[in-house]
Structures are given as structure tokens and as C-alpha cells.
N, C-alpha and C. Protein backbone atom coordinates (compact mmCIF):
# COMPACT_ATOMS: atom_id res chain seq x y z
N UNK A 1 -0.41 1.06 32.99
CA UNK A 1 -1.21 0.31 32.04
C UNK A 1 -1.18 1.05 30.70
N UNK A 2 -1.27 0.05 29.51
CA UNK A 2 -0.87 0.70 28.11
C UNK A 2 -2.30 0.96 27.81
N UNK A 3 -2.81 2.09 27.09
CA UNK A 3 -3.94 2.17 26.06
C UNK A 3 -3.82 0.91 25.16
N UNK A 4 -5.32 0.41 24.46
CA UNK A 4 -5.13 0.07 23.22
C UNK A 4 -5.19 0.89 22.16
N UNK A 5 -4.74 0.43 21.40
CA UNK A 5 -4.39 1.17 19.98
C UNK A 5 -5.57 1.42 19.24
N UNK A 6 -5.97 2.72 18.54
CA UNK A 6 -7.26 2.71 17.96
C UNK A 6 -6.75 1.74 16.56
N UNK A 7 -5.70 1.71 16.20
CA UNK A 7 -5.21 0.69 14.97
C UNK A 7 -5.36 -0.57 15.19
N UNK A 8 -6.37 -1.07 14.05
CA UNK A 8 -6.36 -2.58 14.16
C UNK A 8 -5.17 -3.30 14.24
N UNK A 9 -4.84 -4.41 14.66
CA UNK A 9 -3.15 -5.29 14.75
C UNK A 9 -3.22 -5.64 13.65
N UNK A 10 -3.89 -5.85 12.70
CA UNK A 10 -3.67 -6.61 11.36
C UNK A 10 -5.08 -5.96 10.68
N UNK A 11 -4.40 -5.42 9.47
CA UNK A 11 -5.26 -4.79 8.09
C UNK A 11 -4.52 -6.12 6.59
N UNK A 12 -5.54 -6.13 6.12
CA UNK A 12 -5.64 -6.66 4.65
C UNK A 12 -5.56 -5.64 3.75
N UNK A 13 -4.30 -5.94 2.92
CA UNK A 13 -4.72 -5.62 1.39
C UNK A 13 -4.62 -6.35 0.17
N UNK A 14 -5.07 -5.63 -0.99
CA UNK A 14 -4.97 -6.13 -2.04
C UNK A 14 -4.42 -5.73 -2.77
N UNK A 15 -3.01 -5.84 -4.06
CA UNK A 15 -2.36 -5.00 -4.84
C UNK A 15 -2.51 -5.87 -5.93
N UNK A 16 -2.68 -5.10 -7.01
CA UNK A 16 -2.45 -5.49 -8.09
C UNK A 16 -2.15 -4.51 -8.89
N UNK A 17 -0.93 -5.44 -10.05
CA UNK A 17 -0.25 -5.19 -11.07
C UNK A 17 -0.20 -4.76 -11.91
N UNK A 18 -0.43 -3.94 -13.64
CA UNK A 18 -0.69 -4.30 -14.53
C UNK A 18 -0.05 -3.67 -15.23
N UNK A 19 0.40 -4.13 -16.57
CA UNK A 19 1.19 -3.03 -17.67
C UNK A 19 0.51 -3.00 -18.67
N UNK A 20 1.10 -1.05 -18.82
CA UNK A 20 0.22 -0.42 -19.88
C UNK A 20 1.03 -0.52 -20.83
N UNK A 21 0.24 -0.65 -22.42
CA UNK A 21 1.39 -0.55 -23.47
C UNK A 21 1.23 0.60 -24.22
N UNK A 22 1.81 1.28 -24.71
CA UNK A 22 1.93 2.57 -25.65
C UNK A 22 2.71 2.44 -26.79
N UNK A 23 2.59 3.19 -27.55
CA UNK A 23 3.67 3.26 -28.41
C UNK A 23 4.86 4.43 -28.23
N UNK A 24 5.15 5.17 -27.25
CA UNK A 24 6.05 5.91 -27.01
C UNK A 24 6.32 4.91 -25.83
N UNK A 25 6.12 4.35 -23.98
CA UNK A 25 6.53 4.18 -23.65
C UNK A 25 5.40 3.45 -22.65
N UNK A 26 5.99 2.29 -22.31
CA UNK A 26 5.15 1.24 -21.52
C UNK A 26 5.31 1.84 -20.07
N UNK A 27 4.24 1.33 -19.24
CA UNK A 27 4.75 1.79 -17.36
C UNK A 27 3.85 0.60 -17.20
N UNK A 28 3.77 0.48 -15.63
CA UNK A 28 3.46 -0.09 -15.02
C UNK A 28 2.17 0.74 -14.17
N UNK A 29 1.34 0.34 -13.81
CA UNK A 29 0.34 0.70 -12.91
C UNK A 29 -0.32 -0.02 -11.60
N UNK A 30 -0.87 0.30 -11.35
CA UNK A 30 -1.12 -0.55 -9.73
C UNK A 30 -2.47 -0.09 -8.98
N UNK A 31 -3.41 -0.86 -8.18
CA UNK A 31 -4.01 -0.52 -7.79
C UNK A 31 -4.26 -1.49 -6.14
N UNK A 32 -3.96 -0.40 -4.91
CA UNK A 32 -4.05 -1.00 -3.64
C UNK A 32 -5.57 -0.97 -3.15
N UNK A 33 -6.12 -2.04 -2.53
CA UNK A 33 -7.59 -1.76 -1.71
C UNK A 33 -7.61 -2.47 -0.22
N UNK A 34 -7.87 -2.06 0.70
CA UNK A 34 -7.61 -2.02 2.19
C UNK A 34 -9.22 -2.71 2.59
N UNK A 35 -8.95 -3.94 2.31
CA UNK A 35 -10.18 -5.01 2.71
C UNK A 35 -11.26 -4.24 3.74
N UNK A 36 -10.62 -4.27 4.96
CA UNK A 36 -11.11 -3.95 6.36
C UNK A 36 -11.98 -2.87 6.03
N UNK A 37 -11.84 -1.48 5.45
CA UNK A 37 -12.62 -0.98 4.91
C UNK A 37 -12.91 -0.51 3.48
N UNK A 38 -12.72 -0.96 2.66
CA UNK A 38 -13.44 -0.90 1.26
C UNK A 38 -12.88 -0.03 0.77
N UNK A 39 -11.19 0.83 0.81
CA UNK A 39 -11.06 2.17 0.25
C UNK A 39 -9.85 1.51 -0.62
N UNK A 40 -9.85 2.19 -1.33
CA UNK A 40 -8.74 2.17 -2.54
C UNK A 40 -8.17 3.15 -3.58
N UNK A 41 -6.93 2.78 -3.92
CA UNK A 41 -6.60 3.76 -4.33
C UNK A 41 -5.57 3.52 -5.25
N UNK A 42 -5.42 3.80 -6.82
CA UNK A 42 -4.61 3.38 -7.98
C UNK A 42 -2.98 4.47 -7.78
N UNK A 43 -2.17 3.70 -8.51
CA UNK A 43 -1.07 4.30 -8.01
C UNK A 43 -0.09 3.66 -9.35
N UNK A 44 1.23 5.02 -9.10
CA UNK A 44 1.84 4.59 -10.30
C UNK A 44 3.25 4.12 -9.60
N UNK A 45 3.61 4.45 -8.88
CA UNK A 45 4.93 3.74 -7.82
C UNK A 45 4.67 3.28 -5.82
N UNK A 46 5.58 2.90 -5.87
CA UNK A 46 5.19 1.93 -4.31
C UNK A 46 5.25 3.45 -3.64
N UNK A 47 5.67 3.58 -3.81
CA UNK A 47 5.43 5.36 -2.64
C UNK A 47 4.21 6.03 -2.88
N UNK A 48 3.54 5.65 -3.58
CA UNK A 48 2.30 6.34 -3.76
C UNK A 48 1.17 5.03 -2.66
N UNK A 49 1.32 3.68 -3.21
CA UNK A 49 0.86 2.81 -2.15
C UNK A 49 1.60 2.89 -0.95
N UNK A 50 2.46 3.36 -0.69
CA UNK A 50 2.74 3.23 1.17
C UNK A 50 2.52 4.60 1.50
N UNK A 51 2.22 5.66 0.77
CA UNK A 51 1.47 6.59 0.92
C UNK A 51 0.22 5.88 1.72
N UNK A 52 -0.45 5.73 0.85
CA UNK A 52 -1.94 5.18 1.18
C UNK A 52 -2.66 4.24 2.50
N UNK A 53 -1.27 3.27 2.61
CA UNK A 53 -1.25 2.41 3.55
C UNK A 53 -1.46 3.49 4.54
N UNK A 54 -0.04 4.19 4.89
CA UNK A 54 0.25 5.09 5.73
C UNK A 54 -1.08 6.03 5.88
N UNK A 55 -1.85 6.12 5.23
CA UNK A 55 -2.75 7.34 5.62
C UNK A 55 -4.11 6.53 6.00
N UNK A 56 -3.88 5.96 6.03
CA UNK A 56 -5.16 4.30 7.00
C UNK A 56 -4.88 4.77 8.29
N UNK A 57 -3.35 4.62 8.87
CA UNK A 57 -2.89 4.72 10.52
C UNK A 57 -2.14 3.13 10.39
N UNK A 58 -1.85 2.79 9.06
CA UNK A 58 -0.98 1.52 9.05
C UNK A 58 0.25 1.93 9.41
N UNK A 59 0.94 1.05 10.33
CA UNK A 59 2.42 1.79 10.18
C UNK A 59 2.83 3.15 10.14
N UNK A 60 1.92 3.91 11.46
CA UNK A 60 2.11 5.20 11.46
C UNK A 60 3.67 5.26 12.29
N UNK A 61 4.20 6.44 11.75
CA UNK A 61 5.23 6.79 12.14
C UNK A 61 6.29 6.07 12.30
N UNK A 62 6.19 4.95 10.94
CA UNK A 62 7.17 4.18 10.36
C UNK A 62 7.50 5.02 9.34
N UNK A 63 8.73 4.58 8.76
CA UNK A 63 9.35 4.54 7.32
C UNK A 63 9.03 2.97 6.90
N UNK A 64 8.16 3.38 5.62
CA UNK A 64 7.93 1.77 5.19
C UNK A 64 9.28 1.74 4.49
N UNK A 65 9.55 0.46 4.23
CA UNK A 65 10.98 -0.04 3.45
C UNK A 65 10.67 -1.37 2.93
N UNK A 66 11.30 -1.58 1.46
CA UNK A 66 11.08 -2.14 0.97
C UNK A 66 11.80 -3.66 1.23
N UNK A 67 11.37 -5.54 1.66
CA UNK A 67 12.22 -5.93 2.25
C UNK A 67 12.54 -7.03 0.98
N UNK A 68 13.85 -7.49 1.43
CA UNK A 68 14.69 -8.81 0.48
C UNK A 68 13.86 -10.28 0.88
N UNK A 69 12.81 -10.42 -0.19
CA UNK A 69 12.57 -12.13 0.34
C UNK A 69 13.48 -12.60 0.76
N UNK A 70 14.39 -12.81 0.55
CA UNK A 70 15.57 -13.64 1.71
C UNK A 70 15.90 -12.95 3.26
N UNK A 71 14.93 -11.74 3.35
CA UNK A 71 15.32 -11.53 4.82
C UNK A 71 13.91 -12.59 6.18
């Protein structure tokens, strides 16, 4: 018989977008928040959010990867 998983089967998040403007050089910024429990965390590239994911127990001991809408 299998244990259950202390990981929920399905977590929510929320990402959002936004660009900064400068006058030397524009970026992009981001901010992820993990519904299920209320934590969040701003970020300047997706490895910093699948950081984050990853340190929930999302997709532990995955390699997140990034996928092709057409897959």
C-alpha cells in the first residue's frame, strides 16, 4: 500500500507581469503568489519563480522545464 502524499495534487498560482521603464535599461519583473496558502514572492526571472514553486514541495524533485504551447 502507497502513503499519501503530504503534497496537495493540485496548488494554485498567481503570476504576474510587469515592465519597468528606466532610462538606462527596461526589465521585466514578476510577482508569483501560491493561493492555497497566501505566500508570495517577487522575482526577476522564471528560475527565481520555479525556485519558489519548488520550495512549497510543488514538483519536488522535478526539473521544472519550460513547455511549447503546441506541446
Amino acid at each position: 500500500m502507497t502513503e499519501p502524499s503530504s503534497t496537495p495534487s493540485t496548488s494554485t498560482f498567481v503570476i504576474r507581469f510587469w515592465r519597468e521603464w528606466s532610462a538606462s535599461a527596461d526589465r521585466w519583473r514578476g510577482r508569483i503568489e501560491h493561493l492555497q496558502s497566501g505566500q508570495h514572492a517577487d522575482f526577476l526571472d522564471l528560475a527565481d519563480a520555479s525556485a519558489f514553486i519548488q520550495s512549497l514541495g510543488v514538483m519536488a524533485g522535478r526539473q521544472a522545464s519550460p513547455r511549447r504551447a503546441d506541446e
